[in-house]
PDB file of N, CA and C in Angstrom:
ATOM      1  N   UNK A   1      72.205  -6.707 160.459  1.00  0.00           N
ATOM      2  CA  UNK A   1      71.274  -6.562 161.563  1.00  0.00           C
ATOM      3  C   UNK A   1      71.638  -5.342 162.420  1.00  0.00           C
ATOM      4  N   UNK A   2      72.895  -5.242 162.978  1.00  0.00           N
ATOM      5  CA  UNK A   2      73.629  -3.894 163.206  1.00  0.00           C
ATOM      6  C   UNK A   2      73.214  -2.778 162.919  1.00  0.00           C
ATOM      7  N   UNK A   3      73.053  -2.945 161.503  1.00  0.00           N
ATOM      8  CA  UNK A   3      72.735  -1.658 160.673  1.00  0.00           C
ATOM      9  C   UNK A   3      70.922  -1.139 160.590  1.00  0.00           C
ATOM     10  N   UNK A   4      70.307  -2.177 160.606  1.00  0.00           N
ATOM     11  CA  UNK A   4      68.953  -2.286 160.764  1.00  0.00           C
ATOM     12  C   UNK A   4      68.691  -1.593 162.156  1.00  0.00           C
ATOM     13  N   UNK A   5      69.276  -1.917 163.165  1.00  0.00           N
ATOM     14  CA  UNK A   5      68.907  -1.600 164.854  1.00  0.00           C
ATOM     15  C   UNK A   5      69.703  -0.198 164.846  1.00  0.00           C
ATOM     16  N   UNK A   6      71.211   0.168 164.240  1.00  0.00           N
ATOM     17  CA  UNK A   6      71.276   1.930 164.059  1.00  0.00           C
ATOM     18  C   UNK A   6      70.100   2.850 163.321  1.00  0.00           C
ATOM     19  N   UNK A   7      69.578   2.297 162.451  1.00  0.00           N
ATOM     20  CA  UNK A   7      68.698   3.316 161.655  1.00  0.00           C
ATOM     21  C   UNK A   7      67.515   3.087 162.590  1.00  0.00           C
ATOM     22  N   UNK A   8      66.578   2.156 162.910  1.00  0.00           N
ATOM     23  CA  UNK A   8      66.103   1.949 163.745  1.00  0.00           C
ATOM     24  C   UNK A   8      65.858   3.174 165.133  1.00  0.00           C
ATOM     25  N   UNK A   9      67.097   2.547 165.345  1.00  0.00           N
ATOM     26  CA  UNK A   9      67.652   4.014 166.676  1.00  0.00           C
ATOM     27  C   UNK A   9      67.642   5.075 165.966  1.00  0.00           C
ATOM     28  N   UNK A  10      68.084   5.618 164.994  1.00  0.00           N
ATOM     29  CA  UNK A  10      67.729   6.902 164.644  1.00  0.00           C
ATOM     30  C   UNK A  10      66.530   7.441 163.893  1.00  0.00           C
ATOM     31  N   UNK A  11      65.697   6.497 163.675  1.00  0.00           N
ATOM     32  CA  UNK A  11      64.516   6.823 163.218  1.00  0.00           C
ATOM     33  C   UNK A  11      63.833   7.032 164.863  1.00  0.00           C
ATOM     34  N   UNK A  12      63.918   6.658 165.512  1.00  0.00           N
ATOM     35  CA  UNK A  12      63.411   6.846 167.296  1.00  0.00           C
ATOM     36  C   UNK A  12      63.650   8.159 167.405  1.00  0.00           C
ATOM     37  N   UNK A  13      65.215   8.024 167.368  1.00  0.00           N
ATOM     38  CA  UNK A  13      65.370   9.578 167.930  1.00  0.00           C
ATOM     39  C   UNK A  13      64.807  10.848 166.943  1.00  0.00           C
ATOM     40  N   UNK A  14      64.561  10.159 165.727  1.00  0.00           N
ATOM     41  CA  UNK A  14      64.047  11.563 165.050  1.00  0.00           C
ATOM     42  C   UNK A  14      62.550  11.644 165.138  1.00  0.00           C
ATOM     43  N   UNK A  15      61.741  10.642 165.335  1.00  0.00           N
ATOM     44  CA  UNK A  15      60.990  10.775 166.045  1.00  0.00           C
ATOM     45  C   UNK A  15      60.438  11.692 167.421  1.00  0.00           C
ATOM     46  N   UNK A  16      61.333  11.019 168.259  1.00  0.00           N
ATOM     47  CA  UNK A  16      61.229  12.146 169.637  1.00  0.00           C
ATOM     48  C   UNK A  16      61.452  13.949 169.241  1.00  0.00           C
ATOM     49  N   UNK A  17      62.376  13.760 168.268  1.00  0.00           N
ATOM     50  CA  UNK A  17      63.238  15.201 168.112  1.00  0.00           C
ATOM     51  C   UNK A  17      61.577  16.094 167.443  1.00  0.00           C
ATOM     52  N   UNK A  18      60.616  15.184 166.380  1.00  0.00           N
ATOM     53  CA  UNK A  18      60.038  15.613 165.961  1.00  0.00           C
ATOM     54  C   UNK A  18      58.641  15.875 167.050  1.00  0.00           C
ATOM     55  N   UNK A  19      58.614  14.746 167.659  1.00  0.00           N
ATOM     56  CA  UNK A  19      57.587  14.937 168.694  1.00  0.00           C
ATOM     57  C   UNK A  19      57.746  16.205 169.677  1.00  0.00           C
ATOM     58  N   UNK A  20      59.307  16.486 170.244  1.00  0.00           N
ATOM     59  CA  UNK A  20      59.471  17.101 170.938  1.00  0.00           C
ATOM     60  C   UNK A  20      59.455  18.918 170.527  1.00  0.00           C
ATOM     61  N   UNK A  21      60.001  18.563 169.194  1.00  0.00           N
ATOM     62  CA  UNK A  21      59.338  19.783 168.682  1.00  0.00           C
ATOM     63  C   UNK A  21      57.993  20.201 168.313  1.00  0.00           C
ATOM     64  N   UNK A  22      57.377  19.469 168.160  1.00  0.00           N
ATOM     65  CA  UNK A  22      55.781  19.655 168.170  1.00  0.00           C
ATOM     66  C   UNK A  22      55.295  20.191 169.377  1.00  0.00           C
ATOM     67  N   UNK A  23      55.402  19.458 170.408  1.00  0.00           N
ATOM     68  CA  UNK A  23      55.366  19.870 171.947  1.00  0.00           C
ATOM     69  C   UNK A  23      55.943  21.590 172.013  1.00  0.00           C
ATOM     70  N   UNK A  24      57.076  21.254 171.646  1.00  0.00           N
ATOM     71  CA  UNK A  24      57.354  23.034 171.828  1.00  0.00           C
ATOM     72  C   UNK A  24      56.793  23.908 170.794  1.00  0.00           C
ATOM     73  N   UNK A  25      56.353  23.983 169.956  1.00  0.00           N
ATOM     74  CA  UNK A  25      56.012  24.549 168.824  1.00  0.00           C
ATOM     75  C   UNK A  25      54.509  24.827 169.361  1.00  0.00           C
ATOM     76  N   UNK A  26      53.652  23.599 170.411  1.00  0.00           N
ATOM     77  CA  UNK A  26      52.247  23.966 170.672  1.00  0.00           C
ATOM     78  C   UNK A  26      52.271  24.727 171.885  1.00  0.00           C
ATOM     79  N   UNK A  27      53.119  24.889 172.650  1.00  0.00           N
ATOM     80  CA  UNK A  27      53.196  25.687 174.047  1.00  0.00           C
ATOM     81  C   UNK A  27      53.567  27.008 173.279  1.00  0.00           C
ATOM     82  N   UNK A  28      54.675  27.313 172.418  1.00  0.00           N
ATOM     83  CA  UNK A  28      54.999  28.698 171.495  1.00  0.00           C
ATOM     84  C   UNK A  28      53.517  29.007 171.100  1.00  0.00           C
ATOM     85  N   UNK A  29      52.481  28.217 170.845  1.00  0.00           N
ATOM     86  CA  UNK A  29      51.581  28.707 170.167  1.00  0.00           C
ATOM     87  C   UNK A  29      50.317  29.077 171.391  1.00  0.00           C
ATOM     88  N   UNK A  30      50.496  28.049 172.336  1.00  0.00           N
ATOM     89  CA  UNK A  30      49.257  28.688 173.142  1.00  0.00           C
ATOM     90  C   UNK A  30      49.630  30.145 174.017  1.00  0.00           C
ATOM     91  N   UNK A  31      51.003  29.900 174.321  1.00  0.00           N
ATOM     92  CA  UNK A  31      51.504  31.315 174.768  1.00  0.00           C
ATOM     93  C   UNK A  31      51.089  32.352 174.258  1.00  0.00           C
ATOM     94  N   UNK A  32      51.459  32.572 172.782  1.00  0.00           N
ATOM     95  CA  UNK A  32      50.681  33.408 172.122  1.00  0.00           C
ATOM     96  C   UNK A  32      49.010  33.745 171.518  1.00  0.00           C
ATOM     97  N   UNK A  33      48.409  32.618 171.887  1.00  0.00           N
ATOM     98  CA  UNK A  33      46.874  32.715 172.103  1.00  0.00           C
ATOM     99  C   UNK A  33      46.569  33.392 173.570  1.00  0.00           C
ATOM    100  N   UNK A  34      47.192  33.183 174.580  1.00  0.00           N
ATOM    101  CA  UNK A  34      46.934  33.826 175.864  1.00  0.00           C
ATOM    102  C   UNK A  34      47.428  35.057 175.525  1.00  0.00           C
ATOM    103  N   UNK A  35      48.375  35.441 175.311  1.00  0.00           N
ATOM    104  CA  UNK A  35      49.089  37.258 174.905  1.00  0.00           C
ATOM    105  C   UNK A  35      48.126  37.626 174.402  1.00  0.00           C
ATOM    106  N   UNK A  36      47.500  36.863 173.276  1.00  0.00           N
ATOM    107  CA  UNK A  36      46.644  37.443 172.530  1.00  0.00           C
ATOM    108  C   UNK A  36      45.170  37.829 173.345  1.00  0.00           C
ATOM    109  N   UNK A  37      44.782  36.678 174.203  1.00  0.00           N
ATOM    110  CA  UNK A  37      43.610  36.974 175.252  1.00  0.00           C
ATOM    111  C   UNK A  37      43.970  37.697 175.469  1.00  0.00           C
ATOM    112  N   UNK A  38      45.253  38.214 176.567  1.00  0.00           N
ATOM    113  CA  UNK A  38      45.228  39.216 177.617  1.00  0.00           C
ATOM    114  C   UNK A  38      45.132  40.580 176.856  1.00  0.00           C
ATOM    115  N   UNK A  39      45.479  40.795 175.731  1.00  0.00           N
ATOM    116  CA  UNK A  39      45.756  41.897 174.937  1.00  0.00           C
ATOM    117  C   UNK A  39      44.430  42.182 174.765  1.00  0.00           C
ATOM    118  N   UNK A  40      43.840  41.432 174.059  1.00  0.00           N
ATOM    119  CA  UNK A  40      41.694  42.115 173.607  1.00  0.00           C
ATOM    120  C   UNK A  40      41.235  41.966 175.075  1.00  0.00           C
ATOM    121  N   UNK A  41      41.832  41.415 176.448  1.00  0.00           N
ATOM    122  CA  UNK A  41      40.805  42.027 177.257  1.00  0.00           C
ATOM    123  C   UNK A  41      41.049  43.704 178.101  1.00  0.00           C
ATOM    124  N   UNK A  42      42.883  43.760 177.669  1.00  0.00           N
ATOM    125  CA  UNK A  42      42.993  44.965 177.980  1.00  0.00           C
ATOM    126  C   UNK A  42      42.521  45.988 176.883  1.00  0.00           C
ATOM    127  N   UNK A  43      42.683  45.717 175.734  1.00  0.00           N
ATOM    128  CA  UNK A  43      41.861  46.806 174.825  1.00  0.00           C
ATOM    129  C   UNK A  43      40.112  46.852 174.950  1.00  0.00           C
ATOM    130  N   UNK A  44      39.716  45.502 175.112  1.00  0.00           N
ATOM    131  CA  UNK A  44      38.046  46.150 175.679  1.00  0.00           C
ATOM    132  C   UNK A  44      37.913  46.597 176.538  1.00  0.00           C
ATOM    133  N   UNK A  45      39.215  46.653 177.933  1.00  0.00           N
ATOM    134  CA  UNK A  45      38.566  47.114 178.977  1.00  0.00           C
ATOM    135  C   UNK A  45      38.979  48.836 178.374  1.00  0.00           C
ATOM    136  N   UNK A  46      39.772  49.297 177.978  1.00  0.00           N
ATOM    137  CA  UNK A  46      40.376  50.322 177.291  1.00  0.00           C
ATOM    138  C   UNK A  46      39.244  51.120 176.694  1.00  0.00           C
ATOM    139  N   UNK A  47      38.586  50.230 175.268  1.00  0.00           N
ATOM    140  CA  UNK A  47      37.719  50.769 174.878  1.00  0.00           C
ATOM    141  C   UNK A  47      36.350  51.133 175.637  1.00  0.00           C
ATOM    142  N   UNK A  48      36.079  50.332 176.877  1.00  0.00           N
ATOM    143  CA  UNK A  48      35.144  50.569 177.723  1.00  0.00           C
ATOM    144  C   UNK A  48      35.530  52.016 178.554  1.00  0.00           C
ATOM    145  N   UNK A  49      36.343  51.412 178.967  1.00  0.00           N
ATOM    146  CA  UNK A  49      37.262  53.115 179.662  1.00  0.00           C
ATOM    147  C   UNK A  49      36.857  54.245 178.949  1.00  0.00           C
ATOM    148  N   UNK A  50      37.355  54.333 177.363  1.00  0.00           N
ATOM    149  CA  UNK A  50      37.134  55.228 176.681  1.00  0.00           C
ATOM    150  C   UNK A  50      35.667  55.891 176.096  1.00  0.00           C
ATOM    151  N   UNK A  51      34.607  54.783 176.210  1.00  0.00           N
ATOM    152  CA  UNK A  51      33.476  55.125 175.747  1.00  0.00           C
ATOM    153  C   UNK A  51      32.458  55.970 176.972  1.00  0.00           C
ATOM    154  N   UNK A  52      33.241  55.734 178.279  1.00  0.00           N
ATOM    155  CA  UNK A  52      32.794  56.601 179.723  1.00  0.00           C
ATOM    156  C   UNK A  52      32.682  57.797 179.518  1.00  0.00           C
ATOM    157  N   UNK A  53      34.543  57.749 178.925  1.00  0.00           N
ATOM    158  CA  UNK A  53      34.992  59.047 179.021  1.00  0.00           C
ATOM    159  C   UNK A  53      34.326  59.967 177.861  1.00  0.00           C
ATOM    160  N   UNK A  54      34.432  59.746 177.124  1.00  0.00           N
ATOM    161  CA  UNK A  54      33.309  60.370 175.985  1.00  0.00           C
ATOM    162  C   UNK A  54      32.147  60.338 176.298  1.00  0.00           C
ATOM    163  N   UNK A  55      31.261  59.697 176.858  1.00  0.00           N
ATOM    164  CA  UNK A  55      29.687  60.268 177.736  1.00  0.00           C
ATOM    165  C   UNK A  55      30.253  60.965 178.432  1.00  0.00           C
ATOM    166  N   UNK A  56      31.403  61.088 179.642  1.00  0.00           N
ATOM    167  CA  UNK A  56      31.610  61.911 180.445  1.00  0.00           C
ATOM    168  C   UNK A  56      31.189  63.764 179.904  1.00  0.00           C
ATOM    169  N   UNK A  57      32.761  63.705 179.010  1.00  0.00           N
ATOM    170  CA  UNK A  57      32.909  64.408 177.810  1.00  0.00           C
ATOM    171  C   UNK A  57      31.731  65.119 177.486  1.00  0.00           C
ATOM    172  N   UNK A  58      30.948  64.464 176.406  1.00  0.00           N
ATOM    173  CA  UNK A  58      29.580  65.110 176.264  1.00  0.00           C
ATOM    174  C   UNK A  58      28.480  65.660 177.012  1.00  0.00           C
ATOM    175  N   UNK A  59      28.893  64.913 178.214  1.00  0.00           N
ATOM    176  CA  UNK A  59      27.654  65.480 179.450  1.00  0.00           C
ATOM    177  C   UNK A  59      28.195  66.568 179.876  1.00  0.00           C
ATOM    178  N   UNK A  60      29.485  66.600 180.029  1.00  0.00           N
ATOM    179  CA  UNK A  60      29.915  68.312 180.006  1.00  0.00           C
ATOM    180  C   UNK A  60      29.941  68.905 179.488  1.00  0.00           C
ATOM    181  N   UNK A  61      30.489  68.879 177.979  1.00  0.00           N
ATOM    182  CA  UNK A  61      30.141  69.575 177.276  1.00  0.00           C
ATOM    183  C   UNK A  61      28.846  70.197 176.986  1.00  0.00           C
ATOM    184  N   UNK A  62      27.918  69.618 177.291  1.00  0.00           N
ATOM    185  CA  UNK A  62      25.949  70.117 177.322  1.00  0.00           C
ATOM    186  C   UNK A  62      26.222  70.584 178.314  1.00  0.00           C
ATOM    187  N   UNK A  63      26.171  70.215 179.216  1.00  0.00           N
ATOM    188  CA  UNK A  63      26.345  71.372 180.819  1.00  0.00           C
ATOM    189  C   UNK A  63      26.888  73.114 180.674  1.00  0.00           C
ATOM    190  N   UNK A  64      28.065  73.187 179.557  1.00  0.00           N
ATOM    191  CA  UNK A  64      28.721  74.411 179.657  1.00  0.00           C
ATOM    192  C   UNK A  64      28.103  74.950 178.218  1.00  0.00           C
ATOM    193  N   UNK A  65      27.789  74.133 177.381  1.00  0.00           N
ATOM    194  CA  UNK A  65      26.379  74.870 176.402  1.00  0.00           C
ATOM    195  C   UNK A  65      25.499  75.968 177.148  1.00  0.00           C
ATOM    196  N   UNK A  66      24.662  74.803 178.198  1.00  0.00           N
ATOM    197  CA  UNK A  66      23.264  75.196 179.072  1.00  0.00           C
ATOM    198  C   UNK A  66      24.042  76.265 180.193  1.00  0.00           C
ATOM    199  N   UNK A  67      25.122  76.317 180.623  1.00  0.00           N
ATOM    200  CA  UNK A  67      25.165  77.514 181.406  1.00  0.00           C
ATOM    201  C   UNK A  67      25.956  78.423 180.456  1.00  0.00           C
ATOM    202  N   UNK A  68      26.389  78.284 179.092  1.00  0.00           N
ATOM    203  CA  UNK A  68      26.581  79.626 178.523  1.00  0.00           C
ATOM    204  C   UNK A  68      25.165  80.280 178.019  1.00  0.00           C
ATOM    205  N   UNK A  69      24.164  79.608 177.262  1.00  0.00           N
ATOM    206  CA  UNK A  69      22.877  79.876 177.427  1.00  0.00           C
ATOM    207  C   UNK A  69      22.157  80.949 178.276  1.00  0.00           C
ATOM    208  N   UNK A  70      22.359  80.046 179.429  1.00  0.00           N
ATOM    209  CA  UNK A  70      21.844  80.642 180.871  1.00  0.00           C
ATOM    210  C   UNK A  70      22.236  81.902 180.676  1.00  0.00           C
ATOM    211  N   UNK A  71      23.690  82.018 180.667  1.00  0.00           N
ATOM    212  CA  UNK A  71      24.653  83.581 180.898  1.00  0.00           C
ATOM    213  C   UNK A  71      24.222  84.471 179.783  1.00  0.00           C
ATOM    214  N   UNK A  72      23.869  83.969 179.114  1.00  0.00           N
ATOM    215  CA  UNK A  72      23.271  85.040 177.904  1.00  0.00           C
ATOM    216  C   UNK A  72      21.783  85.712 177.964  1.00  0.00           C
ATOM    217  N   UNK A  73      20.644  84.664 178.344  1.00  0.00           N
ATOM    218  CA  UNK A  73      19.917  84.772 178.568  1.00  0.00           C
ATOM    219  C   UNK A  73      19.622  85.976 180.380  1.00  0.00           C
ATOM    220  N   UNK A  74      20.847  86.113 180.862  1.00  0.00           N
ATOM    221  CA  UNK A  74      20.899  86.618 181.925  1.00  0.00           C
ATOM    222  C   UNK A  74      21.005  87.792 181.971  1.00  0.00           C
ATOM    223  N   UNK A  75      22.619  87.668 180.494  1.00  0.00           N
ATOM    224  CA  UNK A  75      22.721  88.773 179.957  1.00  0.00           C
ATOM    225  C   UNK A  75      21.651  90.145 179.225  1.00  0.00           C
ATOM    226  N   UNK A  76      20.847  89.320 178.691  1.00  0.00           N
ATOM    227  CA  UNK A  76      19.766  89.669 177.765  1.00  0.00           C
ATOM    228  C   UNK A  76      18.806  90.167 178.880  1.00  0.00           C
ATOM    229  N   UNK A  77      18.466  89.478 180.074  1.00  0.00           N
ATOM    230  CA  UNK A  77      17.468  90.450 180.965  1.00  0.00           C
ATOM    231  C   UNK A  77      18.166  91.541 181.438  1.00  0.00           C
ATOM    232  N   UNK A  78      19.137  91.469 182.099  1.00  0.00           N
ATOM    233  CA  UNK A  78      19.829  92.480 183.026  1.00  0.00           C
ATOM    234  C   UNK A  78      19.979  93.756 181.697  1.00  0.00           C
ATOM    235  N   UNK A  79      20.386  93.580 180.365  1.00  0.00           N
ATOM    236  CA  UNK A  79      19.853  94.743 179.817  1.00  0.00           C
ATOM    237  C   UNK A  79      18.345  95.318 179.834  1.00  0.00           C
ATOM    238  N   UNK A  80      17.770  94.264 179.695  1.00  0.00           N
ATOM    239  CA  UNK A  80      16.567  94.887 179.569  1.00  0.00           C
ATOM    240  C   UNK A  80      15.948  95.754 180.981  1.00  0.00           C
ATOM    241  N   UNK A  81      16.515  94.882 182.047  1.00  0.00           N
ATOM    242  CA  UNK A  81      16.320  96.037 183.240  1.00  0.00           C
ATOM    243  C   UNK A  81      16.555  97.135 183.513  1.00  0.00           C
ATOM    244  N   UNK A  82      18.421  96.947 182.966  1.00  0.00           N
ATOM    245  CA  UNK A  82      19.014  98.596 182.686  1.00  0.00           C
ATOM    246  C   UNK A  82      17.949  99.671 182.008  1.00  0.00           C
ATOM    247  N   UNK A  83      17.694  99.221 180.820  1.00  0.00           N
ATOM    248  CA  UNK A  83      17.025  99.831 179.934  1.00  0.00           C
ATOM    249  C   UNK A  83      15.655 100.405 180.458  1.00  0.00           C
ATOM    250  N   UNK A  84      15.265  99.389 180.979  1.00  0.00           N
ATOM    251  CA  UNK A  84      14.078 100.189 181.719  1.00  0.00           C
ATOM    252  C   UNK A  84      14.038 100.757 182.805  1.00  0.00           C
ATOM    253  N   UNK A  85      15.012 100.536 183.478  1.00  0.00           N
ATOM    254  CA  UNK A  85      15.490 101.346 184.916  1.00  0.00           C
ATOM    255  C   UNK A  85      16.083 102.648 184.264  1.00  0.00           C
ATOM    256  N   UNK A  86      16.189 102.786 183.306  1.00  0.00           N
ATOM    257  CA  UNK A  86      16.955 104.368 182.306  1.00  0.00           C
ATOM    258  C   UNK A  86      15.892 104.772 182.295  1.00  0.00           C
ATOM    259  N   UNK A  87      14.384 104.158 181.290  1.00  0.00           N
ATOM    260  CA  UNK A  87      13.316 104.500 180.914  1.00  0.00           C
ATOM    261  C   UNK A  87      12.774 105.533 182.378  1.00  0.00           C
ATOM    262  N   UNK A  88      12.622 104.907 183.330  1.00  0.00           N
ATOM    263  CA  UNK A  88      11.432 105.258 184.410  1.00  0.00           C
ATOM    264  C   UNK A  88      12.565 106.250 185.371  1.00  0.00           C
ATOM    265  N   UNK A  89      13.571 106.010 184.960  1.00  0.00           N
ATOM    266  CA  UNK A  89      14.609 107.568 185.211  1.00  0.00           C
ATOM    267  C   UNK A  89      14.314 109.068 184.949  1.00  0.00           C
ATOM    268  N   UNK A  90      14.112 108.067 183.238  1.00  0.00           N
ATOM    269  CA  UNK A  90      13.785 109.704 182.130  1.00  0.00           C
ATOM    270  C   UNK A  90      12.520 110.550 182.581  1.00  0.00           C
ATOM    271  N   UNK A  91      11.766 109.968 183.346  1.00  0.00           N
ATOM    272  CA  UNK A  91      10.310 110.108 183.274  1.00  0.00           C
ATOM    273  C   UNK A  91       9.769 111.768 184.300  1.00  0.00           C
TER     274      UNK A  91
END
């Protein structure tokens, strides 16, 4: 009977030991489901960040297109003024 109520007792305690590791094994695991949240909400906010900055990016980049444009097109009259301010020189 002795022997029945030791195994007994140690079937308990391996019990708990197993329960208690379960318990820790599911907190190890939600920990790392939250890391894992916090991580994809800092990379979407990241990738949001980044997709600004690239419209940013491009809207400047068109901006310094349209005023090299401009400068050419500026370029291109102011000769033609020269040119004709030479013309009505020659005259």
């Amino acid at each position: 009977n002795q022997e029945l109520n030791a195994l007994a007792a140690q079937v308990q305690e391996a019990d708990r030991y197993k329960d208690r590791k379960a318990e820790l094994e599911k907190k190890q695991r939600d920990k790392l489901t939250y890391s894992l949240y916090e991580i994809e909400k800092e990379a979407d906010a990241l990738l949001e960040s980044s997709e600004g900055l690239l419209e940013s990016y491009e809207e400047a980049k068109a901006a310094v297109q349209e005023a090299q444009r401009q400068q050419s097109a500026a370029g291109e009259e102011r000769k033609a003024i020269a040119e004709e301010h030479d013309r009505l020189q020659m005259r």
